[in-house]
N, C-alpha and C. Protein backbone atom coordinates (compact mmCIF):
# COMPACT_ATOMS: atom_id res chain seq x y z
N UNK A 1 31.17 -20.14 -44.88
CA UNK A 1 30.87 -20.40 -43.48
C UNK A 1 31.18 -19.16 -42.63
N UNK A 2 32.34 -18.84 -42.75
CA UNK A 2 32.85 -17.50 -42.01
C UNK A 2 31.83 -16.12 -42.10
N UNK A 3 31.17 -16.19 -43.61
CA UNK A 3 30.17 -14.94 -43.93
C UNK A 3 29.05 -15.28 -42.88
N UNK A 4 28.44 -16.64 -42.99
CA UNK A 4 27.29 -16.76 -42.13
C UNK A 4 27.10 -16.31 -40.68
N UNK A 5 28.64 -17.02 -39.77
CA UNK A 5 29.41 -16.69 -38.75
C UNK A 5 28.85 -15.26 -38.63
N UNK A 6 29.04 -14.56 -39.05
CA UNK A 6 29.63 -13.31 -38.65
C UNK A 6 27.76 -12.39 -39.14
N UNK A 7 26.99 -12.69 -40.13
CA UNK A 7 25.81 -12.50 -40.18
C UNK A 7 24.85 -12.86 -39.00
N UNK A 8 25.60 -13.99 -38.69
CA UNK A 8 24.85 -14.81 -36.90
C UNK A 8 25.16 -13.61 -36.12
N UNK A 9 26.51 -13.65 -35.72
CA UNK A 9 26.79 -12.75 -35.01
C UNK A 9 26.40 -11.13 -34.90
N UNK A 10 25.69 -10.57 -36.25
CA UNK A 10 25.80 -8.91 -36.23
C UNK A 10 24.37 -9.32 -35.93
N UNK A 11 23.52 -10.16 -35.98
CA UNK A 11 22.15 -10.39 -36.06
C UNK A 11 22.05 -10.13 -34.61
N UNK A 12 22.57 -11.10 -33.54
CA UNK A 12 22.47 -11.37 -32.14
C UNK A 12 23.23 -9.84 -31.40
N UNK A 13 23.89 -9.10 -31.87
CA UNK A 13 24.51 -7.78 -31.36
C UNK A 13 23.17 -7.33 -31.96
N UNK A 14 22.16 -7.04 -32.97
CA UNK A 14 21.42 -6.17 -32.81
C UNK A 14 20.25 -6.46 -31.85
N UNK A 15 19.69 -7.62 -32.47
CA UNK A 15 18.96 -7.84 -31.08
C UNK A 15 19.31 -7.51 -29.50
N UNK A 16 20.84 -7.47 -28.80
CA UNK A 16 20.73 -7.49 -27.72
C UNK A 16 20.57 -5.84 -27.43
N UNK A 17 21.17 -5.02 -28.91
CA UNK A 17 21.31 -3.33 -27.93
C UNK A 17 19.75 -3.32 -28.44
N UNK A 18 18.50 -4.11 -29.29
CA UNK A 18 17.36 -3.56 -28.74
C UNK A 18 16.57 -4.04 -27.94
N UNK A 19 17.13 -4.79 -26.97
CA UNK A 19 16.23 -5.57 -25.72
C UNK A 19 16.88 -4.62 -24.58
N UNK A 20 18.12 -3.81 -24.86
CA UNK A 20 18.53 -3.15 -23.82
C UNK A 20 17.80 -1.79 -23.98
N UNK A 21 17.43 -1.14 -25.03
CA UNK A 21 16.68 0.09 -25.02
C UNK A 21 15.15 -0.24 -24.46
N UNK A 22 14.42 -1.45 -24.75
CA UNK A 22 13.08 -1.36 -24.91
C UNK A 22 12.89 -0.90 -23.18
N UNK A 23 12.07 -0.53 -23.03
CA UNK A 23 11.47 -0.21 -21.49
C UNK A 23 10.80 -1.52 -21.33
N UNK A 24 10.96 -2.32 -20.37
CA UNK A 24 10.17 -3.37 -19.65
C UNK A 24 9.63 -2.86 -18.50
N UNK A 25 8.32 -3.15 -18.67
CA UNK A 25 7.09 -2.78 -17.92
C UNK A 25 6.26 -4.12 -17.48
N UNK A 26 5.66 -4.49 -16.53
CA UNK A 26 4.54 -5.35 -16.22
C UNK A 26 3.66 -5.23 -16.49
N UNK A 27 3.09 -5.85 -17.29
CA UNK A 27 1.77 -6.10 -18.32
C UNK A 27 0.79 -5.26 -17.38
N UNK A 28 0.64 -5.11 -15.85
CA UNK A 28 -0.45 -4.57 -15.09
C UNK A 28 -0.54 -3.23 -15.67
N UNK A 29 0.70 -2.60 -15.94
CA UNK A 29 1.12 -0.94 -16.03
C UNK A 29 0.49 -0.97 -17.17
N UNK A 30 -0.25 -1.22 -18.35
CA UNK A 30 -0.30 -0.86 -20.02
C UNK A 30 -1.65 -1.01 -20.09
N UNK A 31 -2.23 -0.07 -20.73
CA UNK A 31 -3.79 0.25 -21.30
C UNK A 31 -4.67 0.00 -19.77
N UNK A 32 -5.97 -0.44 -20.13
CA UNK A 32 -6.81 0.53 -19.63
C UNK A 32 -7.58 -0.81 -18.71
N UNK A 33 -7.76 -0.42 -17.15
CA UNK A 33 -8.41 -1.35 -16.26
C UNK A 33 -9.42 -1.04 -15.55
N UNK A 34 -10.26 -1.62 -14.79
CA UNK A 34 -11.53 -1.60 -14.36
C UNK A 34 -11.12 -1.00 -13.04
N UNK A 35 -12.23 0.41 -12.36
CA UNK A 35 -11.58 0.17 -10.62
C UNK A 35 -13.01 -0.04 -10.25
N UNK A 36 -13.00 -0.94 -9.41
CA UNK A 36 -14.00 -1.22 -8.47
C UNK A 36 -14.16 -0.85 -6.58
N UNK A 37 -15.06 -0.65 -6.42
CA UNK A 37 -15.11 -0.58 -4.80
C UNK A 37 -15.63 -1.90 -3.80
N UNK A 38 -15.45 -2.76 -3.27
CA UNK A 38 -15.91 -3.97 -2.45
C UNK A 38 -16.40 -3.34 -1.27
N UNK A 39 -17.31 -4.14 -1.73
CA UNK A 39 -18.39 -3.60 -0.05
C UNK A 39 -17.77 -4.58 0.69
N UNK A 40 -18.03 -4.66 2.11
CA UNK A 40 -17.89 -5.61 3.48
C UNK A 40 -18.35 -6.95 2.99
N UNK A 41 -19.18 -7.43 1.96
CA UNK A 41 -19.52 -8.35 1.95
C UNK A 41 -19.12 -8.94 0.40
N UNK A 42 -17.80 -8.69 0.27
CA UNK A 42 -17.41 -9.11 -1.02
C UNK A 42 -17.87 -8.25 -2.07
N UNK A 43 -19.13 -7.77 -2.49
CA UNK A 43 -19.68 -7.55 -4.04
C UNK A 43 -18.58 -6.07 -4.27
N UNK A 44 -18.34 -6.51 -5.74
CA UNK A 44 -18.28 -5.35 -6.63
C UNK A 44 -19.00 -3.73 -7.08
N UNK A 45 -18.77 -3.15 -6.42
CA UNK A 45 -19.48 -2.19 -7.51
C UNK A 45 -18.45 -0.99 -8.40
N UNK A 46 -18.63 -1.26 -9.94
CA UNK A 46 -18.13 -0.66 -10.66
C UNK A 46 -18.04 0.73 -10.64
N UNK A 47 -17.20 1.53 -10.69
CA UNK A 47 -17.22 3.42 -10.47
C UNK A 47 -15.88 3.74 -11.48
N UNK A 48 -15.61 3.34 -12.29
CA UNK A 48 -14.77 3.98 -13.61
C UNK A 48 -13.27 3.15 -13.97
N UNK A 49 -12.84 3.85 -14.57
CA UNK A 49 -11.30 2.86 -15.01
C UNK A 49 -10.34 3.82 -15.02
N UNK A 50 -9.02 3.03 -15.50
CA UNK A 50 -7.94 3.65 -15.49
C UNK A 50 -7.04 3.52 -16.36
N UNK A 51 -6.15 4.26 -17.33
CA UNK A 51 -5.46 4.01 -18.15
C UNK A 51 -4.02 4.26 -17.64
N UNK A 52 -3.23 3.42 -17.93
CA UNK A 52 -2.05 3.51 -17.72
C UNK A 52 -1.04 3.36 -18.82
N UNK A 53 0.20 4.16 -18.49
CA UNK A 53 1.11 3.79 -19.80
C UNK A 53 2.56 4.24 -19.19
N UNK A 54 3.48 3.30 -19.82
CA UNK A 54 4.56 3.56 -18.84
C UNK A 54 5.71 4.03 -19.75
N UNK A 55 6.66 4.86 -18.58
CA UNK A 55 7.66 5.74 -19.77
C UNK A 55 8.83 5.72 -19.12
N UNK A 56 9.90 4.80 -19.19
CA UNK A 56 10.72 4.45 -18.32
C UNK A 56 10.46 3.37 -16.83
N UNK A 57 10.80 4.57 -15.85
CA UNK A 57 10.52 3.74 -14.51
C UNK A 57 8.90 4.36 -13.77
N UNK A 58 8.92 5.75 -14.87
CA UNK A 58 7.43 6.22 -14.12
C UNK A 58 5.91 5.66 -15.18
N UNK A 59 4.95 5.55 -14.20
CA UNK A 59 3.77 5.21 -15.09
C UNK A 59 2.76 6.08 -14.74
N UNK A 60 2.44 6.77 -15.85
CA UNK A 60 1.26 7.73 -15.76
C UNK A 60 -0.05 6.91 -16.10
N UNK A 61 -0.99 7.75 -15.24
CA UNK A 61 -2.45 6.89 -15.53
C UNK A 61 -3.67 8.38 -15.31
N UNK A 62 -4.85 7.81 -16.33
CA UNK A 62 -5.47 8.81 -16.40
C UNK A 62 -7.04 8.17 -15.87
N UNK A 63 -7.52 8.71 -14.72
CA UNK A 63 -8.69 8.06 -14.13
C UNK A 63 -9.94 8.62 -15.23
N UNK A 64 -11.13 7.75 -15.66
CA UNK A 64 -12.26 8.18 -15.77
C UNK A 64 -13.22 7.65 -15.19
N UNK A 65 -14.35 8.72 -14.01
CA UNK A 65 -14.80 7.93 -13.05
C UNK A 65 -16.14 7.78 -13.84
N UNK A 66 -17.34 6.50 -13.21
CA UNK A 66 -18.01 6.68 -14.04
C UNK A 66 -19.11 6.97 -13.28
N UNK A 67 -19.60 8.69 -13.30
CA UNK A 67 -20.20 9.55 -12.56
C UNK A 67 -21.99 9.23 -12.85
N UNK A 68 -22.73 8.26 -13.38
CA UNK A 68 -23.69 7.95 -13.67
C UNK A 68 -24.01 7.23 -12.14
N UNK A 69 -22.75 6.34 -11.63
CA UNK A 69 -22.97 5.63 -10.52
C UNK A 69 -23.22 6.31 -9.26
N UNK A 70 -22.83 7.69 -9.66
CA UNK A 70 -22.79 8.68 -8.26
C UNK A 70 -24.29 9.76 -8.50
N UNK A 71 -24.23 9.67 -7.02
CA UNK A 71 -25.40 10.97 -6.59
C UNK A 71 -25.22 11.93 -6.56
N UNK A 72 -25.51 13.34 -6.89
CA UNK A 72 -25.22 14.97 -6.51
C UNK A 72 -26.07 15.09 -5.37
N UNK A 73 -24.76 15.33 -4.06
CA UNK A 73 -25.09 16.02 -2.90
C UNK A 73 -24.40 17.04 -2.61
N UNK A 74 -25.34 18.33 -2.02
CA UNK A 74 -24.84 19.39 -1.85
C UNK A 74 -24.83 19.43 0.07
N UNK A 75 -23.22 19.20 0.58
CA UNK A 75 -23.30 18.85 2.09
C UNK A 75 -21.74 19.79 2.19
N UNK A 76 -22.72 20.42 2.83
CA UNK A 76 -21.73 21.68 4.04
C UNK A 76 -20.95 22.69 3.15
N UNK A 77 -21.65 23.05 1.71
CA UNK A 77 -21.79 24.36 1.04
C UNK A 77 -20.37 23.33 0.06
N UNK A 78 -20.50 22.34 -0.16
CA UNK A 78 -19.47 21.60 -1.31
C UNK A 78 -20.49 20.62 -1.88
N UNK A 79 -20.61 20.89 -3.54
CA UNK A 79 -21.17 19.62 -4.36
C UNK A 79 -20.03 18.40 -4.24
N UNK A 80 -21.02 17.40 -4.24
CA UNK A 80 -19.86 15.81 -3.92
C UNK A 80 -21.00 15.23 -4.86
N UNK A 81 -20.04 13.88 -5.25
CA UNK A 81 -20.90 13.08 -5.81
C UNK A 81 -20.32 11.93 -4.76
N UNK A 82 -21.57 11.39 -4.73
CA UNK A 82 -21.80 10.22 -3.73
C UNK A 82 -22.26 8.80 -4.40
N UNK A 83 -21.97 8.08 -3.32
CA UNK A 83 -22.85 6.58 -3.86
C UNK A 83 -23.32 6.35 -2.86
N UNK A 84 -24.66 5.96 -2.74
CA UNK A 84 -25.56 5.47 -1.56
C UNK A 84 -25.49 3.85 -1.64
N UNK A 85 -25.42 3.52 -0.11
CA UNK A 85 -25.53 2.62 0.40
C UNK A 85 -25.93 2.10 2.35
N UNK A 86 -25.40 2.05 2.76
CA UNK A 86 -25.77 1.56 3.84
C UNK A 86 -25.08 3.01 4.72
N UNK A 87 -23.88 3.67 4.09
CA UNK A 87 -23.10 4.65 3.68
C UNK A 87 -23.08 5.55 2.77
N UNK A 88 -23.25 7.19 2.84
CA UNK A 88 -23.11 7.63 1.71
C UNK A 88 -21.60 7.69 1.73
N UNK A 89 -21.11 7.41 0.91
CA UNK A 89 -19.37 7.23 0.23
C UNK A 89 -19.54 8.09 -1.03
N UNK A 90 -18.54 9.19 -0.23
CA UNK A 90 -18.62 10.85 -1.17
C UNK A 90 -17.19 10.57 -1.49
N UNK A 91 -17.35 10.78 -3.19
CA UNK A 91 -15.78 11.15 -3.56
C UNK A 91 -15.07 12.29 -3.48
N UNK A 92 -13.80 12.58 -3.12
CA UNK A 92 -13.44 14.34 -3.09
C UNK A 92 -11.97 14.09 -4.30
N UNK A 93 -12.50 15.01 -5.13
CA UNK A 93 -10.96 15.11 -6.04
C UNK A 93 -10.11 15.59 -5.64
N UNK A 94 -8.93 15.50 -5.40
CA UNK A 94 -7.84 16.29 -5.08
C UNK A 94 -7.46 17.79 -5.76
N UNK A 95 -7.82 18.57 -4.35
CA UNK A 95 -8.16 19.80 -5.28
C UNK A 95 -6.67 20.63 -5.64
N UNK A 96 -5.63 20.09 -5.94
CA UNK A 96 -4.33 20.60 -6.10
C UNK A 96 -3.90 19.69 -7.41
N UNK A 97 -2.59 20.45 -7.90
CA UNK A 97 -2.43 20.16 -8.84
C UNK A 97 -1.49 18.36 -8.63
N UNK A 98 -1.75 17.19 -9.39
CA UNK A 98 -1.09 15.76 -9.26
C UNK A 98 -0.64 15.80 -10.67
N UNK A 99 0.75 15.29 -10.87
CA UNK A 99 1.27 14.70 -11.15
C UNK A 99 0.43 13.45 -12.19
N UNK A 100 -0.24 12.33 -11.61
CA UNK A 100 -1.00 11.33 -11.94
C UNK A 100 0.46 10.38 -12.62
N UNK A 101 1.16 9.34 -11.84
CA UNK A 101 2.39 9.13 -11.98
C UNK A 101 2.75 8.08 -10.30
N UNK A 102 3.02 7.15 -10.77
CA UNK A 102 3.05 5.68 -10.08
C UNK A 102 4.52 5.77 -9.87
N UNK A 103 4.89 4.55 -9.74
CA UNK A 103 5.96 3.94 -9.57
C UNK A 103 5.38 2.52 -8.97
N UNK A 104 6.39 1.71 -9.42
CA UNK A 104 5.85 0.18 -9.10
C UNK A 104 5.66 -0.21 -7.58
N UNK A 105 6.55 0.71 -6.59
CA UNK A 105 6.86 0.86 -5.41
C UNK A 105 5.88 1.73 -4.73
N UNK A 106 5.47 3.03 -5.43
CA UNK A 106 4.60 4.30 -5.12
C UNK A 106 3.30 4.50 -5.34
N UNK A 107 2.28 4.63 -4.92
CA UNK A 107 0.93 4.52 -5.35
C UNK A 107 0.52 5.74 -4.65
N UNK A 108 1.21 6.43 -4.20
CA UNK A 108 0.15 7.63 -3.14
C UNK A 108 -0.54 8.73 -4.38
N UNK A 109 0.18 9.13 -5.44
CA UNK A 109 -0.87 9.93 -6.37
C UNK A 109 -1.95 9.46 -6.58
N UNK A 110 -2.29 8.43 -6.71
CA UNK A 110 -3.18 7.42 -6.87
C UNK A 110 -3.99 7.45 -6.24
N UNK A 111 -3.63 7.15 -4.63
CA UNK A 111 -4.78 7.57 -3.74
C UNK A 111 -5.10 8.94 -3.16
N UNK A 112 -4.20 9.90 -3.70
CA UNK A 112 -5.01 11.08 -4.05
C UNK A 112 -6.04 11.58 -4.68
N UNK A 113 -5.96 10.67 -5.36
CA UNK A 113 -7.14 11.10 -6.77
C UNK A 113 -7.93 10.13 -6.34
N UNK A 114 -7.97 8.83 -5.17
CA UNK A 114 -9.57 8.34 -4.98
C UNK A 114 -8.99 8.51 -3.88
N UNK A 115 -9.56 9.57 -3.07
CA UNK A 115 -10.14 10.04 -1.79
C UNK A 115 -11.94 10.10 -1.46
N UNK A 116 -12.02 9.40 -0.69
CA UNK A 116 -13.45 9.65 -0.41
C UNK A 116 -13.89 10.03 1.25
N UNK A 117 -15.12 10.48 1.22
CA UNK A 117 -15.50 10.45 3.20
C UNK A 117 -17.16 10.00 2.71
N UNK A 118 -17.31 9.08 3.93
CA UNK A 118 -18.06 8.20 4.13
C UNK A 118 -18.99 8.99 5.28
N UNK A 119 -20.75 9.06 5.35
CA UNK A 119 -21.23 9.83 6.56
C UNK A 119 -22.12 8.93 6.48
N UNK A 120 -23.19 8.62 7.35
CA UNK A 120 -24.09 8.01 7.80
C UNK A 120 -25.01 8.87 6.98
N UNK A 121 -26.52 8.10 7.04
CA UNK A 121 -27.56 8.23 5.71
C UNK A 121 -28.07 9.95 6.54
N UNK A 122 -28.22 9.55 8.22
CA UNK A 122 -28.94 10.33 8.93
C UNK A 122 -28.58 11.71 9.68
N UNK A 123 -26.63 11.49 8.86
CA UNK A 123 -26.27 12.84 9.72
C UNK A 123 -26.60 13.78 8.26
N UNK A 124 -26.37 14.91 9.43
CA UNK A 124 -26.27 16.58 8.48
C UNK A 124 -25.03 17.05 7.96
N UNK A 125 -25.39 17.39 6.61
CA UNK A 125 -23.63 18.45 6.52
C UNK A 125 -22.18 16.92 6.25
N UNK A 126 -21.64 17.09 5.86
CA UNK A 126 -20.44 16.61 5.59
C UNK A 126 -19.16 16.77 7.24
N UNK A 127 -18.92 15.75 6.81
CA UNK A 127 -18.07 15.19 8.56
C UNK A 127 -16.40 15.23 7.74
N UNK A 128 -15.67 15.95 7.03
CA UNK A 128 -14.00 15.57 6.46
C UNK A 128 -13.25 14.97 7.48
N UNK A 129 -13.83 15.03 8.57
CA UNK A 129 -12.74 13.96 9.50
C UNK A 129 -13.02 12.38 9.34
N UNK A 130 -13.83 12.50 8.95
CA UNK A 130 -14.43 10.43 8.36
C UNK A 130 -13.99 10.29 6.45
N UNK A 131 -12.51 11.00 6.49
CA UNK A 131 -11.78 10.69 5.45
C UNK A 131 -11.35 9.07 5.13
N UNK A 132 -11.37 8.59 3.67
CA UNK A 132 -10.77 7.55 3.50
C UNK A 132 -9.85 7.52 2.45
N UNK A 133 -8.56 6.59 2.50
CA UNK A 133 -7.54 7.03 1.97
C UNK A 133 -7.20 5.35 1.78
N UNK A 134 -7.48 5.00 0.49
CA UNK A 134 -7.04 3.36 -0.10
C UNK A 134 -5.06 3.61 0.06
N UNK A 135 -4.84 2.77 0.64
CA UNK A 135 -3.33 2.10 0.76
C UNK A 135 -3.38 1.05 -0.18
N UNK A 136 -2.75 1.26 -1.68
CA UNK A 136 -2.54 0.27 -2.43
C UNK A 136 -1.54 -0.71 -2.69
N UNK A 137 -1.46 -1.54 -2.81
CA UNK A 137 -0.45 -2.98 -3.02
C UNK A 137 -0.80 -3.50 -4.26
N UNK A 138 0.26 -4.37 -4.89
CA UNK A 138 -0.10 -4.77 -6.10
C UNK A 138 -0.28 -6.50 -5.22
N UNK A 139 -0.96 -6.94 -5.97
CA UNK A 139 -1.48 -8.61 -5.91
C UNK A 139 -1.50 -9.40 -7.25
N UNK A 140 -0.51 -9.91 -7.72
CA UNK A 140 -0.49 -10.45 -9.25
C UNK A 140 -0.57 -9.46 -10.20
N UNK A 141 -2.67 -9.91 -10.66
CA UNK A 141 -2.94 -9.03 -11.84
C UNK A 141 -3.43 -8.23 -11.08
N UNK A 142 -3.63 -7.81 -10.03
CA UNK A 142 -4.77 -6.39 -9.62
C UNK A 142 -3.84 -5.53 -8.50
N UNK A 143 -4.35 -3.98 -8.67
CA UNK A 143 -3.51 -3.28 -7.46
C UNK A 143 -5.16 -3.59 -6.47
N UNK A 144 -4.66 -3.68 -5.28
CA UNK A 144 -6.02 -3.63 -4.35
C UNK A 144 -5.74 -2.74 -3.13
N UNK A 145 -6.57 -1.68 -2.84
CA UNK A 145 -6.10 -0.60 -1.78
C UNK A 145 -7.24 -1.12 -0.94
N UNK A 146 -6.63 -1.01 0.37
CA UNK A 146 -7.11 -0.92 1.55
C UNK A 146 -7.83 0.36 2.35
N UNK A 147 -8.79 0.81 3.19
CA UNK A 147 -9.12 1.53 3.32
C UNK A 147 -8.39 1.99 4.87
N UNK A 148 -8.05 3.42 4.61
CA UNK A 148 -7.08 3.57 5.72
C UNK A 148 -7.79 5.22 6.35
N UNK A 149 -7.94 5.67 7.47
CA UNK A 149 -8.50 6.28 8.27
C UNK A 149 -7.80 7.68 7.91
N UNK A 150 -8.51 8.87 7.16
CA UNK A 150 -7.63 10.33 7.36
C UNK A 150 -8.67 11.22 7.64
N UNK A 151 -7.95 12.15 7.99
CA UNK A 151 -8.41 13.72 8.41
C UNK A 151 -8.53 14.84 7.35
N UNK A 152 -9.38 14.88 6.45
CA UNK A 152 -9.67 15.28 4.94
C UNK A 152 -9.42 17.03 5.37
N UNK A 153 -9.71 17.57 6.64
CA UNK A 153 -9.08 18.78 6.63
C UNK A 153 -7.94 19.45 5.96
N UNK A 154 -6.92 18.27 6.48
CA UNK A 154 -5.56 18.44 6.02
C UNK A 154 -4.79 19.47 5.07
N UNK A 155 -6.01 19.30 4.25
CA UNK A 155 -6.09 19.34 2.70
C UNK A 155 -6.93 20.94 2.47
N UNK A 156 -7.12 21.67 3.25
CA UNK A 156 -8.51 22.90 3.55
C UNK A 156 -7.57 23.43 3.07
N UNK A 157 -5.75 23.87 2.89
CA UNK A 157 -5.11 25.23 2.43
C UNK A 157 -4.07 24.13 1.45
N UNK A 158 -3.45 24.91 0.51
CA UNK A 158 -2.65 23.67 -0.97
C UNK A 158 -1.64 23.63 0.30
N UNK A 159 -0.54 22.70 -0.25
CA UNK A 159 0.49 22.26 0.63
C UNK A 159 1.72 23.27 0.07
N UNK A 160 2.58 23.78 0.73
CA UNK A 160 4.02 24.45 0.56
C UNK A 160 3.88 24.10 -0.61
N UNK A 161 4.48 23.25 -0.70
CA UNK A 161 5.55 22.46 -2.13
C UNK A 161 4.66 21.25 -3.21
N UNK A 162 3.70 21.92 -4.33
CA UNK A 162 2.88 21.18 -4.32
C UNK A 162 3.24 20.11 -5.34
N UNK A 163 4.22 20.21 -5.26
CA UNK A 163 5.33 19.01 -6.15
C UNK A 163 5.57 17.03 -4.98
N UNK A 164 4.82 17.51 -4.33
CA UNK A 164 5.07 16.79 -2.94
C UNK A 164 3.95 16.37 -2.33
N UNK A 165 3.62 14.60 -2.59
CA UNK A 165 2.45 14.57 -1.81
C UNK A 165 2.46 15.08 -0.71
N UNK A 166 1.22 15.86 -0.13
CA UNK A 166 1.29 16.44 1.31
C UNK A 166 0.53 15.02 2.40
N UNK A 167 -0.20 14.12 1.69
CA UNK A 167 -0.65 13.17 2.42
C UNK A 167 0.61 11.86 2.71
N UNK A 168 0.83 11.74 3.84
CA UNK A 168 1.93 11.17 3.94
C UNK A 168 1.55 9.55 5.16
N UNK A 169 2.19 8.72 5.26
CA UNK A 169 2.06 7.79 6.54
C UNK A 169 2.11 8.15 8.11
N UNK A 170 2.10 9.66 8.31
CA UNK A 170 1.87 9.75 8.99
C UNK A 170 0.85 10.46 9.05
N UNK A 171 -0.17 10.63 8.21
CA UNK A 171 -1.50 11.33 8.48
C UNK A 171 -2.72 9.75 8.15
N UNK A 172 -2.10 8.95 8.10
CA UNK A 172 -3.06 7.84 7.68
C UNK A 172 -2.87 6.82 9.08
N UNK A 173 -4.34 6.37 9.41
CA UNK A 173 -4.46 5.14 10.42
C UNK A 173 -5.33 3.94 9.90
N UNK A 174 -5.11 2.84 10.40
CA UNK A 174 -5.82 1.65 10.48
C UNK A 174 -6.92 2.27 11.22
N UNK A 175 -8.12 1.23 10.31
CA UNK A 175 -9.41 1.70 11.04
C UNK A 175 -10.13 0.04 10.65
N UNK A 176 -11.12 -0.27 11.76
CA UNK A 176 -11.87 -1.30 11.91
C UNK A 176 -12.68 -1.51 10.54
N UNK A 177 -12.14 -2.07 9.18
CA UNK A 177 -12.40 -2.29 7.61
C UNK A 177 -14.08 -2.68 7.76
N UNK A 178 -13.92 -3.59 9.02
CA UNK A 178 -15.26 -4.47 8.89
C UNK A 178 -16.72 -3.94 8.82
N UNK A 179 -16.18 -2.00 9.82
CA UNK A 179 -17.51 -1.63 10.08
C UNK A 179 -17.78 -0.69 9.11
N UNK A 180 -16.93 -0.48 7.62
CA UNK A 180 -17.58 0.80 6.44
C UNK A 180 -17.37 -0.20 5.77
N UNK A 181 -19.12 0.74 4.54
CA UNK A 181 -19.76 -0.17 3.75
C UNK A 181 -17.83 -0.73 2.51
N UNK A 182 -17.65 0.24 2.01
CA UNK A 182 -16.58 -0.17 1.27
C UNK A 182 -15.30 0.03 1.42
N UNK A 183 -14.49 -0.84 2.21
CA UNK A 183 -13.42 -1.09 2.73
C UNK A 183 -12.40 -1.56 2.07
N UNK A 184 -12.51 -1.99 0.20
CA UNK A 184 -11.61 -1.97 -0.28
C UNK A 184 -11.66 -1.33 -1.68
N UNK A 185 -10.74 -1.41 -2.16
CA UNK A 185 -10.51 -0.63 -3.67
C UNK A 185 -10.02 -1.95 -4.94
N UNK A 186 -10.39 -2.07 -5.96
CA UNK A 186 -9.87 -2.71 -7.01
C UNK A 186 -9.50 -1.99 -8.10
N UNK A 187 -8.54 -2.35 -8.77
CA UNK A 187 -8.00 -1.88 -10.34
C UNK A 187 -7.50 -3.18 -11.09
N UNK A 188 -8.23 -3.40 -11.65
CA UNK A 188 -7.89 -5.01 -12.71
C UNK A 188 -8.49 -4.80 -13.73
C-alpha cells in the first residue's frame, strides 16, 4: 500500500511541475484565421489570414493578404493595392520595421500592418489624411477592429525609436463608422 501511496504521489508532483511550465494560451492565439473587412451593411469580404503562435505572454502572427482581391493603383506617385467599392479602400503596409507581436491586452502592431485610406471613386491622387486605423478588441472567438480616423502623414519620415509604435491614442479619432464603405475589421 505504502509503494502505491507514494507512486500516486510522485505521479501527481509530476504532473503539477508540467502544468506549471506549459504556456497557456487562448485557443484564439494558435494557428491560422480568416481576416475579413464588413462593409456598412453587414457583408463580408474576405482579404487574407493570419497565423498566430504564442511564446510565453507574447504572440507573434504572420499576415498573408490575399492580393487577388485587390486592384493596382498608381495614386500620387505610390503603387497601392486597392479594393473597389462604393470606396476605393487602399491598403498601406507599414513601411518601417514591426515587430508583428500582440499581447492579449495590445493589438496596435496589428493595426499597423492593416492600415488603409479610403478616397472617393471621383477624386484625383491619393488623400493620406482619410487614413484608417482598426482599434481592435477581442469578442469571444473573434478579434474585431473598429475603424478609427488617422492622419497617414504621420508616418512620411520612420519614427526616432523604431522599437516603438509611433501610432499612438493620441493620433487616432472616432469618425462617423456609418458613412465608410468598411467600417469594421474581422479575424476569426
Amino acid at each position: 500500500m505504502y509503494k502505491h501511496i507514494m507512486i500516486l504521489l510522485a505521479l501527481i508532483n509530476v504532473s503539477c511541475v508540467e502544468q506549471r511550465t506549459i504556456v497557456h494560451t487562448e485557443p484564439f492565439y494558435q494557428g491560422t484565421k480568416k481576416i475579413s473587412l464588413l462593409d456598412n451593411k453587414g457583408k463580408k469580404l474576405f482579404i487574407g489570414s493570419i497565423n498566430f503562435s504564442a511564446q510565453q505572454d507574447t504572440i507573434h502572427y504572420q499576415i498573408d493578404l490575399k492580393h487577388s482581391e485587390f486592384k493596382d493603383y498608381f495614386l500620387s506617385m505610390k503603387e497601392m493595392k486597392c479594393l473597389e467599392g462604393p470606396e476605393l479602400w487602399c491598403h498601406l503596409a507599414y513601411p518601417y520595421d514591426n515587430p508583428r507581436i500582440i499581447t492579449k491586452l495590445d493589438f496596435n502592431w496589428l493595426s499597423h500592418d492593416l492600415l488603409f485610406m479610403y478616397k472617393k471613386n471621383s477624386e484625383f491622387g491619393a488623400n493620406f489624411y482619410n487614413g484608417i486605423y482598426y482599434d481592435f478588441k477581442l469578442e469571444s472567438d473573434r478579434l474585431i477592429g473598429t475603424a478609427m480616423a488617422l492622419d497617414l502623414n504621420l508616418l512620411a519620415a520612420p519614427p526616432e525609436d523604431q522599437t516603438k509604435q509611433p501610432i499612438t491614442v493620441h493620433d487616432i479619432d472616432e469618425m462617423e463608422v456609418t458613412s465608410r464603405w468598411l467600417p469594421q475589421i474581422e479575424i476569426k
